[in-house]
N, C-alpha and C. Protein backbone atom coordinates (compact mmCIF):
# COMPACT_ATOMS: atom_id res chain seq x y z
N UNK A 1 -28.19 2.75 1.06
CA UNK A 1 -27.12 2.83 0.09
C UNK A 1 -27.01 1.48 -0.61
N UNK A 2 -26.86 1.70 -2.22
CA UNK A 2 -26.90 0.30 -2.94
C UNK A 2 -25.05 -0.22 -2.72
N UNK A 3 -25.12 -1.28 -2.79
CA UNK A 3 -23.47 -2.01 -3.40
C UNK A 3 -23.17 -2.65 -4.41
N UNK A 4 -22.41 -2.37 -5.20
CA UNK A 4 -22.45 -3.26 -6.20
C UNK A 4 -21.35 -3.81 -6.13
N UNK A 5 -20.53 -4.81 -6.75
CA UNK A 5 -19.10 -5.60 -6.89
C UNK A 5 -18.16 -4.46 -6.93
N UNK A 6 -18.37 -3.56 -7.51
CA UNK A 6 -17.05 -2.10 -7.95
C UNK A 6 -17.34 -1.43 -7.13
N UNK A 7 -18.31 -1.43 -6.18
CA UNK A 7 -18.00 -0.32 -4.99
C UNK A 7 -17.67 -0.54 -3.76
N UNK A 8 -16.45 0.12 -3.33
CA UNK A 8 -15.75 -0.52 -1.63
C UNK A 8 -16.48 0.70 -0.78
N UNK A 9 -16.94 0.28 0.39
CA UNK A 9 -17.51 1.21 1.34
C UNK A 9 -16.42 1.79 2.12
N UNK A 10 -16.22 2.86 2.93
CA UNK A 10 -15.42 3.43 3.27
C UNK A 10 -15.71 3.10 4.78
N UNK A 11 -15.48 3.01 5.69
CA UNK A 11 -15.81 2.50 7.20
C UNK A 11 -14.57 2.77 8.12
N UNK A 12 -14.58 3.72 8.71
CA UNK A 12 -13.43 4.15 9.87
C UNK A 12 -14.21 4.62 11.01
N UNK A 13 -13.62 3.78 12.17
CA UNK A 13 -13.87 3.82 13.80
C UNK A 13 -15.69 3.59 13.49
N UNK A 14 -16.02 2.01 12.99
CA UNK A 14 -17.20 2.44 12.84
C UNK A 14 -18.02 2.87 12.11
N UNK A 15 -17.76 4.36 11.52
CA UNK A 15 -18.56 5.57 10.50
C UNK A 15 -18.32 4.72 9.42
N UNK A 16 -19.45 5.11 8.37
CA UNK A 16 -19.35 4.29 7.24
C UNK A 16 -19.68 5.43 6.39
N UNK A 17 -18.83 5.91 5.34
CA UNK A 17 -18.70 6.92 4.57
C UNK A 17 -19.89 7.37 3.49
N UNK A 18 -20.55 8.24 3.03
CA UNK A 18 -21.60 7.92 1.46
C UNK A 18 -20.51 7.75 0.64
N UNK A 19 -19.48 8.27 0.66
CA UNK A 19 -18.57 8.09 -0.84
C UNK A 19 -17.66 6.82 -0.41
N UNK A 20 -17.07 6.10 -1.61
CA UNK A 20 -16.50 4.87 -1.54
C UNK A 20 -15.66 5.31 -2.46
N UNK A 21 -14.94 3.58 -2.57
CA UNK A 21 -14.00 3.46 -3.67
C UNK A 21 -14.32 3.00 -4.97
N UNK A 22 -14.62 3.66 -6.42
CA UNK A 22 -15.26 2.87 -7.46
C UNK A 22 -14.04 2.20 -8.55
N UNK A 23 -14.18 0.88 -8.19
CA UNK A 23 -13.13 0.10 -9.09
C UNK A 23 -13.71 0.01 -10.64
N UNK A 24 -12.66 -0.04 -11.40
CA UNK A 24 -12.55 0.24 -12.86
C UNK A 24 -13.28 -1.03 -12.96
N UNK A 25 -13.42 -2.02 -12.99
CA UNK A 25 -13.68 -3.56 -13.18
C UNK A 25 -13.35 -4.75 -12.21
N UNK A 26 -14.43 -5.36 -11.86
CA UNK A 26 -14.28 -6.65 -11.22
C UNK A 26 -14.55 -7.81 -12.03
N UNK A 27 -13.49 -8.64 -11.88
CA UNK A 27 -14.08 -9.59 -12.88
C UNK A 27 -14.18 -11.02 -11.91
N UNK A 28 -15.99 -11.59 -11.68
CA UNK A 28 -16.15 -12.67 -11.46
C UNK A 28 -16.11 -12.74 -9.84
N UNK A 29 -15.85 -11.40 -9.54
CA UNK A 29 -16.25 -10.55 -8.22
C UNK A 29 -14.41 -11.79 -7.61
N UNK A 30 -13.82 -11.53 -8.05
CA UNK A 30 -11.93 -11.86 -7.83
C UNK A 30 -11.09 -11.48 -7.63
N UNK A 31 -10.89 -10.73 -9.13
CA UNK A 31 -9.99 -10.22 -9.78
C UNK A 31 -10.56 -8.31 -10.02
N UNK A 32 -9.48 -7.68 -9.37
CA UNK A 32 -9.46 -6.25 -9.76
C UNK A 32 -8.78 -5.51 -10.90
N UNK A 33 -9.55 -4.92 -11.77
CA UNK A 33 -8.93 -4.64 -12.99
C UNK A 33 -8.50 -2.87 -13.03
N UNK A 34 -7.73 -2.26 -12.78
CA UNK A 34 -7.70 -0.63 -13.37
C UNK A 34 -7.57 -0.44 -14.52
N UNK A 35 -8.56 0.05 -15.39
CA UNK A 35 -7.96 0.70 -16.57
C UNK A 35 -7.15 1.76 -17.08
N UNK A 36 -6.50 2.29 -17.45
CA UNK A 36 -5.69 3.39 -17.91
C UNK A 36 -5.24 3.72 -19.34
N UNK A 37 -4.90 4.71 -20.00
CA UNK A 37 -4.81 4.82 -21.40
C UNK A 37 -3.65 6.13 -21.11
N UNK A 38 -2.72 5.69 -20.67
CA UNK A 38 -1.77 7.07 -20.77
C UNK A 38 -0.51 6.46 -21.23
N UNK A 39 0.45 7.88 -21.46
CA UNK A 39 1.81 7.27 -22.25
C UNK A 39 2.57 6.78 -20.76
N UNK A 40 2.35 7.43 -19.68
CA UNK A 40 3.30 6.74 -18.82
C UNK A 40 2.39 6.30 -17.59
N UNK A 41 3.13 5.34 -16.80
CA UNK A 41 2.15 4.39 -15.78
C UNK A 41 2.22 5.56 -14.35
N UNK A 42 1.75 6.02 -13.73
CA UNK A 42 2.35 6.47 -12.05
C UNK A 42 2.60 5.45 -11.67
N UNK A 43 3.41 5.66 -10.06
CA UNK A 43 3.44 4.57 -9.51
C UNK A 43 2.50 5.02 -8.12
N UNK A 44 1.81 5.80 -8.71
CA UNK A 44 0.37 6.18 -7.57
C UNK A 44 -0.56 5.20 -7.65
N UNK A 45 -0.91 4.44 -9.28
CA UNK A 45 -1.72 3.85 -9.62
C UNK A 45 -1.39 2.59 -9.30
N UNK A 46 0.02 2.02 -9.08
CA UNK A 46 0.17 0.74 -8.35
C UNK A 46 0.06 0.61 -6.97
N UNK A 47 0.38 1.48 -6.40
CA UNK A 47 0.15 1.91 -4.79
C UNK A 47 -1.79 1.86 -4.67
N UNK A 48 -2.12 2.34 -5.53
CA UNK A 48 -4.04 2.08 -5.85
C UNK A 48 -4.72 0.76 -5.55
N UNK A 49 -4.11 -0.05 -6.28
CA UNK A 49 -4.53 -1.33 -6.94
C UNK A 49 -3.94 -2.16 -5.69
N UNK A 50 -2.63 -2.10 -5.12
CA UNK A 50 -2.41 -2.80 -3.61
C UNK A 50 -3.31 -2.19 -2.62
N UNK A 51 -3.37 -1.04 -2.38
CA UNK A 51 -4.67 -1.24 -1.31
C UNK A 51 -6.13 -1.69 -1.62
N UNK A 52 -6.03 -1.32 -2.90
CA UNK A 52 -7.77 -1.73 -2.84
C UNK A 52 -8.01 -3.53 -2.66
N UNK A 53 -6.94 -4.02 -3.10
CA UNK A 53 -6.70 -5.80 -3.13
C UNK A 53 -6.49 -5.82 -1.71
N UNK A 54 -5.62 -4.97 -0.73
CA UNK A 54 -5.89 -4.87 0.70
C UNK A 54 -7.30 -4.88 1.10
N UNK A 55 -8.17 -4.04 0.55
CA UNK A 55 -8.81 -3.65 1.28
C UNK A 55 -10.37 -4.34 1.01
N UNK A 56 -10.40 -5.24 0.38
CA UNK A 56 -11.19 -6.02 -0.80
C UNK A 56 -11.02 -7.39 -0.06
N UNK A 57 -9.79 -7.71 0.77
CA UNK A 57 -9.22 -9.18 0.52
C UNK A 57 -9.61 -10.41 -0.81
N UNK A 58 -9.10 -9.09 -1.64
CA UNK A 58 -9.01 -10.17 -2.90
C UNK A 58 -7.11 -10.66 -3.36
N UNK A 59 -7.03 -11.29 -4.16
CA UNK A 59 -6.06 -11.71 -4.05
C UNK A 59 -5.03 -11.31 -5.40
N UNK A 60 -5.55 -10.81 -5.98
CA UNK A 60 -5.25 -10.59 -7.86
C UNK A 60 -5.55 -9.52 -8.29
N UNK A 61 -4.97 -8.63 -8.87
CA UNK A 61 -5.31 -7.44 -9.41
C UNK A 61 -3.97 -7.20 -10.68
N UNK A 62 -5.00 -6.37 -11.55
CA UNK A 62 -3.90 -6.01 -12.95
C UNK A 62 -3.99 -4.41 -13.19
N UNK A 63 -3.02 -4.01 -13.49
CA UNK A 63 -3.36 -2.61 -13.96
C UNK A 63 -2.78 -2.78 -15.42
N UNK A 64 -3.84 -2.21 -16.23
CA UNK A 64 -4.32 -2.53 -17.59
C UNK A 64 -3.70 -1.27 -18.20
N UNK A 65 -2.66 -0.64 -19.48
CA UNK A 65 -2.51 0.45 -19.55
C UNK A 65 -2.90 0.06 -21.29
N UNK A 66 -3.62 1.10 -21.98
CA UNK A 66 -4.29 0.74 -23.02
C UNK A 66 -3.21 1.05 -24.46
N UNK A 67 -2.14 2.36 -23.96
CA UNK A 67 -1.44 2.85 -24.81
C UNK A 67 -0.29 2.75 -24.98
N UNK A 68 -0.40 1.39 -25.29
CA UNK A 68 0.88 0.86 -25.85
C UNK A 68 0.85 0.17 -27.08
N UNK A 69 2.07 -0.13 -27.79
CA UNK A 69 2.15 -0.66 -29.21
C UNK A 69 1.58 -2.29 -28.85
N UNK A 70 1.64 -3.07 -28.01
CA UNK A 70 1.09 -4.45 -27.37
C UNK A 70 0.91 -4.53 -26.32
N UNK A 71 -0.37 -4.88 -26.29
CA UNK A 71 -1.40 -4.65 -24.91
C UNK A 71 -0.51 -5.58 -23.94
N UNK A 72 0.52 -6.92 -24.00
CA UNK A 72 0.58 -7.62 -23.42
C UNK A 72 1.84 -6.49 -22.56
N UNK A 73 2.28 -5.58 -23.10
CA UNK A 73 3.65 -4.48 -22.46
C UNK A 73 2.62 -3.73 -21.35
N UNK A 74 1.49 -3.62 -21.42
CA UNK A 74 0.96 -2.56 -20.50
C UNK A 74 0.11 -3.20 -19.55
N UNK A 75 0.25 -4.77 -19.33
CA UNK A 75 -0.35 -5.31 -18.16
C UNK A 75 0.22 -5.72 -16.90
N UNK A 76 0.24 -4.88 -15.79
CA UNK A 76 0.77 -5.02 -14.79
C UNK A 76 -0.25 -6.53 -13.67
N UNK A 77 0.80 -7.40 -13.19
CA UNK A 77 0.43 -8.49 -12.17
C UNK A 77 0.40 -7.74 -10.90
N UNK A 78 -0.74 -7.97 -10.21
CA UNK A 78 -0.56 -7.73 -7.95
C UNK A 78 -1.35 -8.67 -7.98
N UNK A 79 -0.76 -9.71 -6.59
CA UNK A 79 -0.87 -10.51 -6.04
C UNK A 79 -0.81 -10.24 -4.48
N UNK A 80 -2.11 -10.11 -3.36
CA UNK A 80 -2.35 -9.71 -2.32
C UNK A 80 -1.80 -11.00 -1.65
């Protein structure tokens, strides 16, 4: 199985899964980026972005929402 920076392996008691977690963007192999383009945010998708920064031990993650009148309104901060 290949790995790349956007893919988290899945590994419980041991077993190591074929399917993973595929992140929207890593930037600089750091920082976790989700993209999104909807009129409203879930708060499934912030609950997303804290585990995967859990589960990553990275420290920074943004959830990016594309559809808004200013991009700077649709960028969410997590800090692990």
């Amino acid at each position: 199985m290949e790995f790349y920076p956007n893919f988290i392996p899945i590994v419980y008691d041991h077993l190591q899964f074929k399917e993973g977690l595929r992140l929207d963007v890593v930037v600089d192999n750091q920082v976790i980026c989700e993209l999104k383009a909807l009129e409203t945010v879930n708060p499934v998708w912030e609950a997303q972005i804290i585990s995967h920064l859990k589960l990553t031990d990275k420290l920074l993650g943004f959830l990016i929402n594309f559809n808004v009148p200013r991009i700077r309104s649709g960028i969410r901060r997590f800090v692990n």
